[in-house]
C-alpha atoms as a PDB file:
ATOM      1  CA  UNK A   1      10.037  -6.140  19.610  1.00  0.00           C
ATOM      2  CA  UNK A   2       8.527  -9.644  21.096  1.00  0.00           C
ATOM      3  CA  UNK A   3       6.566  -8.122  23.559  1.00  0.00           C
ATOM      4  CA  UNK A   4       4.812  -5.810  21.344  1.00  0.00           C
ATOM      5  CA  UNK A   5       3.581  -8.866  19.211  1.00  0.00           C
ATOM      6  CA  UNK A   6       2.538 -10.801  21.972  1.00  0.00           C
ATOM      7  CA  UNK A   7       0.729  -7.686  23.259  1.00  0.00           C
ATOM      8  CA  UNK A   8      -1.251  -7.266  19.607  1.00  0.00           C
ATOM      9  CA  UNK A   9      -1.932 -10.937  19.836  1.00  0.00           C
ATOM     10  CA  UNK A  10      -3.604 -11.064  22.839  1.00  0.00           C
ATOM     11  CA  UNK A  11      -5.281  -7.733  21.334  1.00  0.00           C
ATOM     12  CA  UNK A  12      -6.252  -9.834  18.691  1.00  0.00           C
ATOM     13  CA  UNK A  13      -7.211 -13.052  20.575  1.00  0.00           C
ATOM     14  CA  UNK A  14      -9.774 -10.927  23.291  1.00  0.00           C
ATOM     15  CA  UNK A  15     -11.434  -8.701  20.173  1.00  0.00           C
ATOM     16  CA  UNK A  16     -12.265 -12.379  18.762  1.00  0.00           C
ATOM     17  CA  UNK A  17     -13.555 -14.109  21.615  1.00  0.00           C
ATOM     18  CA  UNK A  18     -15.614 -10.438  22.053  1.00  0.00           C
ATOM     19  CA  UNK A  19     -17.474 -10.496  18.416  1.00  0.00           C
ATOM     20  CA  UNK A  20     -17.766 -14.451  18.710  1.00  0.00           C
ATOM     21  CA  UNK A  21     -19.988 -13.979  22.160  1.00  0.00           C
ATOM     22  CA  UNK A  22     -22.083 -11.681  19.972  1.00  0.00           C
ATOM     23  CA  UNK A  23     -23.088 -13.175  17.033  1.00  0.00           C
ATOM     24  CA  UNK A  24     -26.065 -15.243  18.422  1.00  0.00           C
ATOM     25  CA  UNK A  25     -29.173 -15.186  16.343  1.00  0.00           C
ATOM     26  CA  UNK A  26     -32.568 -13.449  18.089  1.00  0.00           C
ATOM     27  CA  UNK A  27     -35.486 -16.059  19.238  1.00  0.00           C
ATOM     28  CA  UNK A  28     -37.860 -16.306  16.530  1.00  0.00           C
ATOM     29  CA  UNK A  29     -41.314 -14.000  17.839  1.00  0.00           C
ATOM     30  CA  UNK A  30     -44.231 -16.431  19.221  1.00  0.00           C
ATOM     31  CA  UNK A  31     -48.189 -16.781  17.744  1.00  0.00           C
ATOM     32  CA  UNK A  32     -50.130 -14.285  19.069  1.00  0.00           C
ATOM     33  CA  UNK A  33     -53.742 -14.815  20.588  1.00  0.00           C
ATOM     34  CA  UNK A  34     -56.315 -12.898  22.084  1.00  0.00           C
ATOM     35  CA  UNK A  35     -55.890 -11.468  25.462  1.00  0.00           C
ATOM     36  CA  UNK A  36     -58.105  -9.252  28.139  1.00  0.00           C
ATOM     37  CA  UNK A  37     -55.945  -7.314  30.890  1.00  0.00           C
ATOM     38  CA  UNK A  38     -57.360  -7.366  34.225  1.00  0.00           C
ATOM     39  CA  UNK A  39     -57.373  -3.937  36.735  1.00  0.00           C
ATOM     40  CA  UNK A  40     -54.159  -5.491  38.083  1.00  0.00           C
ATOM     41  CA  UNK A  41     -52.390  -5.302  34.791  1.00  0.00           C
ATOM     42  CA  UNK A  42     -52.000  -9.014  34.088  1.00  0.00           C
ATOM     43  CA  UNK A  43     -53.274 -10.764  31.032  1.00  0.00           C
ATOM     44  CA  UNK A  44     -56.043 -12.991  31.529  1.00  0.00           C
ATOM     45  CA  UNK A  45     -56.505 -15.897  28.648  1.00  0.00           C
ATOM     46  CA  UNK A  46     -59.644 -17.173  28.297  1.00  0.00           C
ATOM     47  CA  UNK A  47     -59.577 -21.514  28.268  1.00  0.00           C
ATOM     48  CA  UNK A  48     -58.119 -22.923  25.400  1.00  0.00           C
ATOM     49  CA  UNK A  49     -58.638 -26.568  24.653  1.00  0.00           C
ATOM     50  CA  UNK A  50     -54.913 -27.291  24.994  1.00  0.00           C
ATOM     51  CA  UNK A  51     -54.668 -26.680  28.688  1.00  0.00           C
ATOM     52  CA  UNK A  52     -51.417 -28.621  29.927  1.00  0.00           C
ATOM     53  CA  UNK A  53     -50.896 -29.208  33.578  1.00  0.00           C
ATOM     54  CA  UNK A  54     -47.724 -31.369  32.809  1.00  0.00           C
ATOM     55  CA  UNK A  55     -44.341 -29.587  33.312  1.00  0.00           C
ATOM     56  CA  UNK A  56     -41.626 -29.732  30.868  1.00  0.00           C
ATOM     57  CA  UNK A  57     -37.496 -29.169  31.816  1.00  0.00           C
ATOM     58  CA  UNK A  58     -36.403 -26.292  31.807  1.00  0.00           C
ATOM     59  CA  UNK A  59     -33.733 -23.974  29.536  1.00  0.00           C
ATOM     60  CA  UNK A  60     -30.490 -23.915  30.350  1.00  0.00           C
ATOM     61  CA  UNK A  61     -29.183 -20.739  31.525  1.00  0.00           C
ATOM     62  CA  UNK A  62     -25.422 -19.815  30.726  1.00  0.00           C
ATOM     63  CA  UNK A  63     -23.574 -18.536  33.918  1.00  0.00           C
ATOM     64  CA  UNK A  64     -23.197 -14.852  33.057  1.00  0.00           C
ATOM     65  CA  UNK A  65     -27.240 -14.723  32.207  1.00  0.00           C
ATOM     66  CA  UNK A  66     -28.380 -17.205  35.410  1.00  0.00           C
ATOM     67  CA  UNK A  67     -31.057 -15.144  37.448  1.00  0.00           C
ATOM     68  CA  UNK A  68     -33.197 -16.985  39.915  1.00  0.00           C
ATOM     69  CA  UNK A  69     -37.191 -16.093  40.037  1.00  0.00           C
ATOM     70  CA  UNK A  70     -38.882 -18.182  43.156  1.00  0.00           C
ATOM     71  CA  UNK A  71     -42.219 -19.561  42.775  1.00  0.00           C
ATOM     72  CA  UNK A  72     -43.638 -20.001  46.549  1.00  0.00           C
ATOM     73  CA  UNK A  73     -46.197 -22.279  47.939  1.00  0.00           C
ATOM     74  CA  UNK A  74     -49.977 -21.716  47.609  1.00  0.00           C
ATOM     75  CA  UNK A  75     -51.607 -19.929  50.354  1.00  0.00           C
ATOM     76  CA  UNK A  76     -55.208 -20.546  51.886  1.00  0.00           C
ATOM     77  CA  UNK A  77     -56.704 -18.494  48.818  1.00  0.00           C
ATOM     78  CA  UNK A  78     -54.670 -20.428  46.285  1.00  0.00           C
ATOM     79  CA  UNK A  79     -52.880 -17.404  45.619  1.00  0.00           C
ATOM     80  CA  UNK A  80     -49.044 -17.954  44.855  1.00  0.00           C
ATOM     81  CA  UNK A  81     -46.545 -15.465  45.284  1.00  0.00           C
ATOM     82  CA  UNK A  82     -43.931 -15.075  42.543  1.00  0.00           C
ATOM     83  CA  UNK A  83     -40.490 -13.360  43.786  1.00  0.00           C
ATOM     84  CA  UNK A  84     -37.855 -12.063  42.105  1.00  0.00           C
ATOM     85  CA  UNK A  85     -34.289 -12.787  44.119  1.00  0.00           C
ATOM     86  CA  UNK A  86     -31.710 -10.954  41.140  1.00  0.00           C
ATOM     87  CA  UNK A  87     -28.553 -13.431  40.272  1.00  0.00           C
ATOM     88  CA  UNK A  88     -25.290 -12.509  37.896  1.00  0.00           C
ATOM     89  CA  UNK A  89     -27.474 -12.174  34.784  1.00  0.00           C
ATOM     90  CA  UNK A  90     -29.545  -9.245  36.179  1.00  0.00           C
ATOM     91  CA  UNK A  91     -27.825  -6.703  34.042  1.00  0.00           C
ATOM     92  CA  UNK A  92     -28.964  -8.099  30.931  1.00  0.00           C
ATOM     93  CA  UNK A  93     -32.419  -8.892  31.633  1.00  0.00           C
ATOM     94  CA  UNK A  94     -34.743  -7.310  29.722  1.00  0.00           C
ATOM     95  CA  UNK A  95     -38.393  -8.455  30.916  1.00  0.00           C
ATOM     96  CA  UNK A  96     -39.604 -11.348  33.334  1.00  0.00           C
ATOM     97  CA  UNK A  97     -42.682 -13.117  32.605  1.00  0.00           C
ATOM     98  CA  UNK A  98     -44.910 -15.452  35.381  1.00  0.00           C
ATOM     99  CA  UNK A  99     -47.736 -17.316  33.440  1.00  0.00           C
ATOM    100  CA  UNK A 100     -50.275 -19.655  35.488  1.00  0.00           C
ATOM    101  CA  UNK A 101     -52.103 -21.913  33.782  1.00  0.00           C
ATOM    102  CA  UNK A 102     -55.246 -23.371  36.142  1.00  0.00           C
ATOM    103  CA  UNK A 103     -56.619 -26.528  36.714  1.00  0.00           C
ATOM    104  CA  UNK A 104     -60.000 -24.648  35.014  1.00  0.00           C
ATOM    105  CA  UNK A 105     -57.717 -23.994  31.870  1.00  0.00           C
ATOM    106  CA  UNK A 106     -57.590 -19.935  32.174  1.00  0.00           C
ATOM    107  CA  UNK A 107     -54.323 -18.578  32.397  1.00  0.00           C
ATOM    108  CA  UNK A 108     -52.939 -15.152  33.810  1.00  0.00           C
ATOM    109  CA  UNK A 109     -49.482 -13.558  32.640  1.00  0.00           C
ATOM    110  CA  UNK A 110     -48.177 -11.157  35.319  1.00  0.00           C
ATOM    111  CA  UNK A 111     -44.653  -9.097  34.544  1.00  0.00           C
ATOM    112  CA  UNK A 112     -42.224  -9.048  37.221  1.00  0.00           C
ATOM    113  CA  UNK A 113     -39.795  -5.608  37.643  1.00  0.00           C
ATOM    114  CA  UNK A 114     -35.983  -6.200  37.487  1.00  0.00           C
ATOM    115  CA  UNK A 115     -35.297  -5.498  41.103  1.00  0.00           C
ATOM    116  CA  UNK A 116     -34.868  -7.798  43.741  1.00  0.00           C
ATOM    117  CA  UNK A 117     -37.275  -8.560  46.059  1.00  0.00           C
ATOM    118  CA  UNK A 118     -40.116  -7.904  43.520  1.00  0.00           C
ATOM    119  CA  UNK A 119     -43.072 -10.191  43.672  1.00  0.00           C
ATOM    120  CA  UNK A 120     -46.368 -10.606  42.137  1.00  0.00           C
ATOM    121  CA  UNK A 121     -49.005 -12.694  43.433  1.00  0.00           C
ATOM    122  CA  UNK A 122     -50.614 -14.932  40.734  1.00  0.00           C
ATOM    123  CA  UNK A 123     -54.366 -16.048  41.149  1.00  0.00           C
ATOM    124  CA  UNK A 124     -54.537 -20.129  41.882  1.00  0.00           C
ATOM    125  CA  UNK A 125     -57.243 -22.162  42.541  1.00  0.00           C
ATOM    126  CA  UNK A 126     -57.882 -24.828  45.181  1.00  0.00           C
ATOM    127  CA  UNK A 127     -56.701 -27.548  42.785  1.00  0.00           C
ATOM    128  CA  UNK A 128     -53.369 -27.850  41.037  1.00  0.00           C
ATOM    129  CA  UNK A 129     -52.051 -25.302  39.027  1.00  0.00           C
ATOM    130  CA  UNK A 130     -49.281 -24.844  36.822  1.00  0.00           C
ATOM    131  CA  UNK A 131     -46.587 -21.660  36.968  1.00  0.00           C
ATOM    132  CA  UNK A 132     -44.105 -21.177  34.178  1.00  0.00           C
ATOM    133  CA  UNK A 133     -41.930 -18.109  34.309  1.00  0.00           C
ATOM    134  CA  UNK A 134     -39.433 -16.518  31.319  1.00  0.00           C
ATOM    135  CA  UNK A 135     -36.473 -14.293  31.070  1.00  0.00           C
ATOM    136  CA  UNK A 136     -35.992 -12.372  27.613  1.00  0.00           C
ATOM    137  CA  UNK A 137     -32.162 -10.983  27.640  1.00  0.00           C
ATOM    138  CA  UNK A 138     -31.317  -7.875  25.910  1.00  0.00           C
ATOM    139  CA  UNK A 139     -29.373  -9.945  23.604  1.00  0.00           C
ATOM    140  CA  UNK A 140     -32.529 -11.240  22.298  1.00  0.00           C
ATOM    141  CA  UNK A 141     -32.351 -14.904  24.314  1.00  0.00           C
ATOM    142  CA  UNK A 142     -35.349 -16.129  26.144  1.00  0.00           C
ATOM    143  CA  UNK A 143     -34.895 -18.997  28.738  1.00  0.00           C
ATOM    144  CA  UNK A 144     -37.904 -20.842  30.410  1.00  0.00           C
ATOM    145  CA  UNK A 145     -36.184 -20.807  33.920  1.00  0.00           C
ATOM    146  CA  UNK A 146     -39.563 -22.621  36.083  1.00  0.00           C
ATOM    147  CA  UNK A 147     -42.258 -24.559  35.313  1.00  0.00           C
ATOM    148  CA  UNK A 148     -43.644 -26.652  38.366  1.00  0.00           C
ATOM    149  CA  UNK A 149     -46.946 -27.341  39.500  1.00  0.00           C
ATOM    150  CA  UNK A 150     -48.310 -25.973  43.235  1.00  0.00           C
ATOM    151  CA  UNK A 151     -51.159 -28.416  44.695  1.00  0.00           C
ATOM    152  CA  UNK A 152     -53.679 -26.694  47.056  1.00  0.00           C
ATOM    153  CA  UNK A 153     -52.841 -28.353  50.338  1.00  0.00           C
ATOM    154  CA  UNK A 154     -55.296 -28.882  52.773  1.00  0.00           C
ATOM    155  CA  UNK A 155     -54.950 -29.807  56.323  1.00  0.00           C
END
């Protein structure tokens, strides 16, 4: 007879720790503005007067969402590759967004697949530039997981 309460207890005890994990409230939607899409499929943003080349921290990812999204070195072009390496949280994402913001104030949006190893290459200039990249989760959460700057480096 005890063990049959203790086994509807802990019944009890997992099917509340279940609904409490998901009850979080969506992210509310973002402004819209105008956008032209390139041949490559980004979004290119023409200048806007609030260009910001100053990073900000970053979101803090909980463990069973953490994905990593590396955001290499400029090459001789000023082109920087975006890759994405997967992580525990790759189940649940639902897109992955890479935005560069140049030192000329245009920016580019480029989407990034959910399979590891994917990369885009994002269009720099010979200056510094700024790369910010996004995770939504399917449970409507949306972490900023980079934001850093690349300088061009010259020899």
């Amino acid at each position: 007879m005890q063990s049959r309460f203790t086994i509807i207890m802990i019944a009890l005890l997992c099917g509340a720790i279940v609904v409490a994990g998901c009850t979080s409230t969506p992210a509310s939607p973002s402004a819209t503005t105008p956008v032209s899409v390139s041949p490559a499929g980004t979004i290119v943003n023409p200048p806007s007067s609030e260009i910001s080349l100053t990073t900000v921290p970053t979101d803090i990812v909980p463990s069973y969402n953490q994905v990593t999204v590396d955001v290499g070195v400029k090459d001789y072009l000023g082109n920087i590759a975006v890759i994405y390496q997967g992580g525990t949280g790759q189940i649940h994402v639902k897109k992955i967004t890479a935005t560069i913001t140049r030192a000329d104030g245009t920016t580019q949006t480029a989407f990034l697949e959910n399979k590891k190893g994917f990369t885009v290459e994002l269009e720099g200039t010979k200056q510094t530039d700024r790369v910010e990249v996004w995770v939504d989760m399917d449970n409507g959460d949306t972490y900023k997981i980079n934001d850093v700057l690349r300088e061009y480096r010259t020899r």
